[in-house]
N, C-alpha and C. Protein backbone atom coordinates (compact mmCIF):
# COMPACT_ATOMS: atom_id res chain seq x y z
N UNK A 1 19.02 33.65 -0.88
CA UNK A 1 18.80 35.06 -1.12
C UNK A 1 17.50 35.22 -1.92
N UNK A 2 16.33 36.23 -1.56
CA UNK A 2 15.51 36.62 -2.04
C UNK A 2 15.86 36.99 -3.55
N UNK A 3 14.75 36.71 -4.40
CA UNK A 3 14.85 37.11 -6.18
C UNK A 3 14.69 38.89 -5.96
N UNK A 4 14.16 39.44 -4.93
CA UNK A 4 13.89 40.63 -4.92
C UNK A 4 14.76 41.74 -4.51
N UNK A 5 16.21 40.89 -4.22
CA UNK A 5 17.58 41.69 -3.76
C UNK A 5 18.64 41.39 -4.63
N UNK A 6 18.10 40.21 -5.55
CA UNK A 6 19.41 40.01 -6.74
C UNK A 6 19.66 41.19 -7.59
N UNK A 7 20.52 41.42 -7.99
CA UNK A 7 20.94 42.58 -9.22
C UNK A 7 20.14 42.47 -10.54
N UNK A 8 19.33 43.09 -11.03
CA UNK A 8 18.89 42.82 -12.61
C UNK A 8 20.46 43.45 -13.42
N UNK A 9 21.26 43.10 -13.93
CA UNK A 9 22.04 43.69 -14.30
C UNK A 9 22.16 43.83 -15.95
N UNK A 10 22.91 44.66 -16.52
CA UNK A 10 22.70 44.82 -18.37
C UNK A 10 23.75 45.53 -18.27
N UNK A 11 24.28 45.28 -19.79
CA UNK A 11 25.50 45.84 -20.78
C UNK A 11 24.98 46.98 -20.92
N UNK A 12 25.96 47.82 -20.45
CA UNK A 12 26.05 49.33 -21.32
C UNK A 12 27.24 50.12 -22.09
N UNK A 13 26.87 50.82 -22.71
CA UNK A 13 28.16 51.73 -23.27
C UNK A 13 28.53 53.04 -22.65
N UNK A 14 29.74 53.05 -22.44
CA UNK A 14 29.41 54.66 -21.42
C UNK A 14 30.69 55.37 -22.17
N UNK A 15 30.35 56.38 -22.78
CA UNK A 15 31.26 57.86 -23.31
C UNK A 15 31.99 58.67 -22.39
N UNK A 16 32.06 58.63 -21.50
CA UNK A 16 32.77 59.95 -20.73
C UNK A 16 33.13 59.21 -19.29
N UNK A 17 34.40 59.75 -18.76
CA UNK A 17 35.04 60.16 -19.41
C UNK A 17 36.03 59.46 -21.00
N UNK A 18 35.90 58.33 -20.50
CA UNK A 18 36.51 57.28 -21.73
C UNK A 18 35.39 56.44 -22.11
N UNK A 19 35.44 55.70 -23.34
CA UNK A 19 34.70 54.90 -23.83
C UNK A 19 34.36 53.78 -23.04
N UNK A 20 33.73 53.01 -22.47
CA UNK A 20 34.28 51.46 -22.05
C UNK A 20 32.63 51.05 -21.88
N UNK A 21 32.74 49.76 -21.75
CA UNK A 21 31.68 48.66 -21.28
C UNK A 21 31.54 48.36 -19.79
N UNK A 22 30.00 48.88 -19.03
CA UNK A 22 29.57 48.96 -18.27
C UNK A 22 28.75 48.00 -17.91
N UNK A 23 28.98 47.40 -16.74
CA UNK A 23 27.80 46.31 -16.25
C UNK A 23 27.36 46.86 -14.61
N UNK A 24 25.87 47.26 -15.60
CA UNK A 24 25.10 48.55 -14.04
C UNK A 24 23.75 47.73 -13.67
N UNK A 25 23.22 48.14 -12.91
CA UNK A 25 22.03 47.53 -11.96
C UNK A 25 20.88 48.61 -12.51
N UNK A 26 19.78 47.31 -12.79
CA UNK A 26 18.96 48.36 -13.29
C UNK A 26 17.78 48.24 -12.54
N UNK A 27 16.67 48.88 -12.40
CA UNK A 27 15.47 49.03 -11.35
C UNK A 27 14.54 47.63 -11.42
N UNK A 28 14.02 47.51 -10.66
CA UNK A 28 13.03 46.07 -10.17
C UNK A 28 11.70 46.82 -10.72
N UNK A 29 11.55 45.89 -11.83
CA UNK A 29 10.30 45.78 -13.05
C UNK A 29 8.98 45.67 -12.19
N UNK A 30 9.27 44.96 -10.89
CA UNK A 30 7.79 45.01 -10.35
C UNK A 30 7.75 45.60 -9.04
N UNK A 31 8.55 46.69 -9.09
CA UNK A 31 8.47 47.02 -7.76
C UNK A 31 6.95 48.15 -7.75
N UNK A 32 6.52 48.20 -6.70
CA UNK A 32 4.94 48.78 -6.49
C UNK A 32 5.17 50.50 -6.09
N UNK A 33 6.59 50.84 -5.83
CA UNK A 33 6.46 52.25 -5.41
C UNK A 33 6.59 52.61 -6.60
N UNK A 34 7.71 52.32 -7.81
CA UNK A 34 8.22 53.31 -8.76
C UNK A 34 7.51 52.65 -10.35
N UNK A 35 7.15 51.24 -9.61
CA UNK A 35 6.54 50.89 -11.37
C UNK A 35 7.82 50.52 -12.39
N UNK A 36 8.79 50.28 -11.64
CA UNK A 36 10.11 49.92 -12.85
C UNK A 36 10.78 51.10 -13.67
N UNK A 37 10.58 52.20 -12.79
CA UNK A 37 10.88 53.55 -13.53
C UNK A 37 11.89 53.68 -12.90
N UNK A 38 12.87 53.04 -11.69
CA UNK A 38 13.85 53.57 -10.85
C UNK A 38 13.78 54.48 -9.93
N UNK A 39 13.01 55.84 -10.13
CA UNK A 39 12.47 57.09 -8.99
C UNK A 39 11.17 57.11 -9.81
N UNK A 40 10.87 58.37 -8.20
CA UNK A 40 9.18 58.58 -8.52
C UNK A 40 9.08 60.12 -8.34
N UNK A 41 8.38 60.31 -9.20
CA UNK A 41 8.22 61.91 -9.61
C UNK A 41 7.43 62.74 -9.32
N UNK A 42 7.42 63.46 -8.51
CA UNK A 42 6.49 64.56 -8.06
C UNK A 42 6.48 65.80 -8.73
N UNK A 43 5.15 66.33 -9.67
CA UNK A 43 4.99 67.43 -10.59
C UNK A 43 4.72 68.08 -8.89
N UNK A 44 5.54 69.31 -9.71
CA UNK A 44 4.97 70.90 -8.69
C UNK A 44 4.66 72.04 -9.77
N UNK A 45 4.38 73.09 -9.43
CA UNK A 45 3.30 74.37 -10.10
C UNK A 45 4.11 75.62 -9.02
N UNK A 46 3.52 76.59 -10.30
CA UNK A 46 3.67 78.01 -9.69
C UNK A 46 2.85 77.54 -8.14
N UNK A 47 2.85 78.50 -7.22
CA UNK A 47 2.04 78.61 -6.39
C UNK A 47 1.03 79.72 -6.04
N UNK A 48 1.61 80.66 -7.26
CA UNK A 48 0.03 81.53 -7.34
C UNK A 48 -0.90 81.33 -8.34
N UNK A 49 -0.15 80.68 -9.63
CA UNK A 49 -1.03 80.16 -10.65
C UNK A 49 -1.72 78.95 -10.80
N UNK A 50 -0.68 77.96 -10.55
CA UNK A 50 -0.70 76.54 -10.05
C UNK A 50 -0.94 75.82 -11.66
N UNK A 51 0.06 76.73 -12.31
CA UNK A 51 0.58 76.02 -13.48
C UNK A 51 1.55 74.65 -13.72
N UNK A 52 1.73 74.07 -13.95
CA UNK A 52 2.54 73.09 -14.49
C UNK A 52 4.10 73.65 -14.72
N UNK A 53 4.87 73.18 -13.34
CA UNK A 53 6.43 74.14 -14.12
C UNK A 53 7.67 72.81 -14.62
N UNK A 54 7.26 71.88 -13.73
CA UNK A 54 8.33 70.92 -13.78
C UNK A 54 8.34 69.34 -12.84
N UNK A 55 8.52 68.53 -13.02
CA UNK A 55 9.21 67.37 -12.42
C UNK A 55 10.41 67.01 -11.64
N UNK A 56 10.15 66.75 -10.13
CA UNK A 56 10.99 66.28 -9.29
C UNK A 56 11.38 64.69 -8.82
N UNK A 57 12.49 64.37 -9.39
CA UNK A 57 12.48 63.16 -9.24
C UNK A 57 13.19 62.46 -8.17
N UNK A 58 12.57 61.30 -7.20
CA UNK A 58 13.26 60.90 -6.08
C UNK A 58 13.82 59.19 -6.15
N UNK A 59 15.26 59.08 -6.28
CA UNK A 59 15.07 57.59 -6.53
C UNK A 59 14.66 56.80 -5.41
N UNK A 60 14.03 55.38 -6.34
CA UNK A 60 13.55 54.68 -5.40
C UNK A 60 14.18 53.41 -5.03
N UNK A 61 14.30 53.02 -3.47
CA UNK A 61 15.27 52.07 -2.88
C UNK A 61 15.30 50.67 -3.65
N UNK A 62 14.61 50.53 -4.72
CA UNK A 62 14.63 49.15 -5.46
C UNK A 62 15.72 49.15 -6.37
N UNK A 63 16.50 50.39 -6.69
CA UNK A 63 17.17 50.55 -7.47
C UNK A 63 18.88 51.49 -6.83
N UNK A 64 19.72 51.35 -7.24
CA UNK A 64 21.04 51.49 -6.75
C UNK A 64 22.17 52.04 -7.94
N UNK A 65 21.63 53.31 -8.23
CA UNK A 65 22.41 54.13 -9.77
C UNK A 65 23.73 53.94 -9.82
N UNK A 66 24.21 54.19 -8.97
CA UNK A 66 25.88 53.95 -8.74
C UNK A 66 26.50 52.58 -8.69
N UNK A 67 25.73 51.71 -8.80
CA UNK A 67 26.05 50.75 -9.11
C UNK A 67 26.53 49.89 -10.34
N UNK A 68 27.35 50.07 -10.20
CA UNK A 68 28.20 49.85 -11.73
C UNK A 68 30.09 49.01 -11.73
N UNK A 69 30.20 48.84 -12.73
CA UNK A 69 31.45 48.05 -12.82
C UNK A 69 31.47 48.14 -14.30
N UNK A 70 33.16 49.05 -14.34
CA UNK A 70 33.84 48.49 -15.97
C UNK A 70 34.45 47.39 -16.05
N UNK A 71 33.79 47.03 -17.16
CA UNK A 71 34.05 45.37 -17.64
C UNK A 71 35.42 45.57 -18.55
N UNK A 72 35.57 46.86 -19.74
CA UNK A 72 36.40 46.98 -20.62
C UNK A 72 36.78 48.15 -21.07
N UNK A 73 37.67 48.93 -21.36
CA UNK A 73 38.24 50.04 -21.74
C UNK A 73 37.90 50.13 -23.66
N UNK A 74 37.06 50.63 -24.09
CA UNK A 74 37.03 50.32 -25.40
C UNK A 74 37.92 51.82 -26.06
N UNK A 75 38.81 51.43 -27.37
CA UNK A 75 39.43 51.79 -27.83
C UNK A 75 38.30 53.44 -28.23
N UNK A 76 39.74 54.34 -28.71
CA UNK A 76 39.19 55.63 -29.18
C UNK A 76 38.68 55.61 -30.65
N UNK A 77 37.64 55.92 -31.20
CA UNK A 77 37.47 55.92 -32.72
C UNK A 77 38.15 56.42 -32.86
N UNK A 78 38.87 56.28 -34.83
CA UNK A 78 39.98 57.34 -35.12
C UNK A 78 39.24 58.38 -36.01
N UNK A 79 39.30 59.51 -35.41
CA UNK A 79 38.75 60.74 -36.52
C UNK A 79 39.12 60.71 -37.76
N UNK A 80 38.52 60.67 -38.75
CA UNK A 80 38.05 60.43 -39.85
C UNK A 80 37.74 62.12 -40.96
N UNK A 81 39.16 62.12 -41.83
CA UNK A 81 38.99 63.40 -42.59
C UNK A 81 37.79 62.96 -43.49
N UNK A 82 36.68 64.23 -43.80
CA UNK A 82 35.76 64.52 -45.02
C UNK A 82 36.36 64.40 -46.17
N UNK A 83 35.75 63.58 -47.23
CA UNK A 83 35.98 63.54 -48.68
C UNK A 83 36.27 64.59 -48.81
N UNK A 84 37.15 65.11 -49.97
CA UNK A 84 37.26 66.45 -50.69
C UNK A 84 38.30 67.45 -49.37
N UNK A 85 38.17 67.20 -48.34
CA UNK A 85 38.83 68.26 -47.14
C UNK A 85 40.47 67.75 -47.37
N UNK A 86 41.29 68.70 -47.07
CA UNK A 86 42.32 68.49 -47.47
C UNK A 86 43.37 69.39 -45.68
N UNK A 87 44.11 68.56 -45.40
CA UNK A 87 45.14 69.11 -44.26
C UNK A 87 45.98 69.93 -45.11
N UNK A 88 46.52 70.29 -46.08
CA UNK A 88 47.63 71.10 -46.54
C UNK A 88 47.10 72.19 -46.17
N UNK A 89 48.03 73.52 -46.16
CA UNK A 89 47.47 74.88 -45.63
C UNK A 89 47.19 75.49 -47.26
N UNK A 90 46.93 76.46 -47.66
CA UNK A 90 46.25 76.94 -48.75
C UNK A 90 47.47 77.97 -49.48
N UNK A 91 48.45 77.53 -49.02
CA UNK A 91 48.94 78.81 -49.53
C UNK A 91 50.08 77.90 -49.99
């Protein structure tokens, strides 16, 4: 197998919907369309002013976003009362 179809793969942390440990595919560092950015971005403009409005981004085939696998379910932090805050009701 070509070095240029293997997975670059890396640890991540992912919040939502649950906490857990992610092992995702990340973009090819030397690829020549996107430059290791994953997509490639096309600025567009008003078209009567031809101001600067925003960035369109297209991913690029070196890279595969959905590509992912949970490795681990990581536990919930436990919420944590403020010094001085008190649960009793006031009355």
């Amino acid at each position: 197998m070509s070095p240029h179809f293997l997975p670059r793969l890396r640890l991540q942390v992912r919040n939502w919907p649950r906490r857990a440990l992610i092992l995702t595919d990340t973009p090819r560092p030397d690829c020549p369309e996107c430059e290791g950015e994953g997509a490639i971005g096309y600025d567009y403009g008003d078209p009567e002013t031809g101001e600067y409005i925003d960035t369109e981004w297209e991913p690029c085939t070196c890279w595969d976003e959905t590509r992912r696998w949970v490795l681990l379910p990581l536990p919930r932090r436990p919420r944590r009362t403020p010094p001085g805050y008190s649960t009793e009701p006031p009355f």
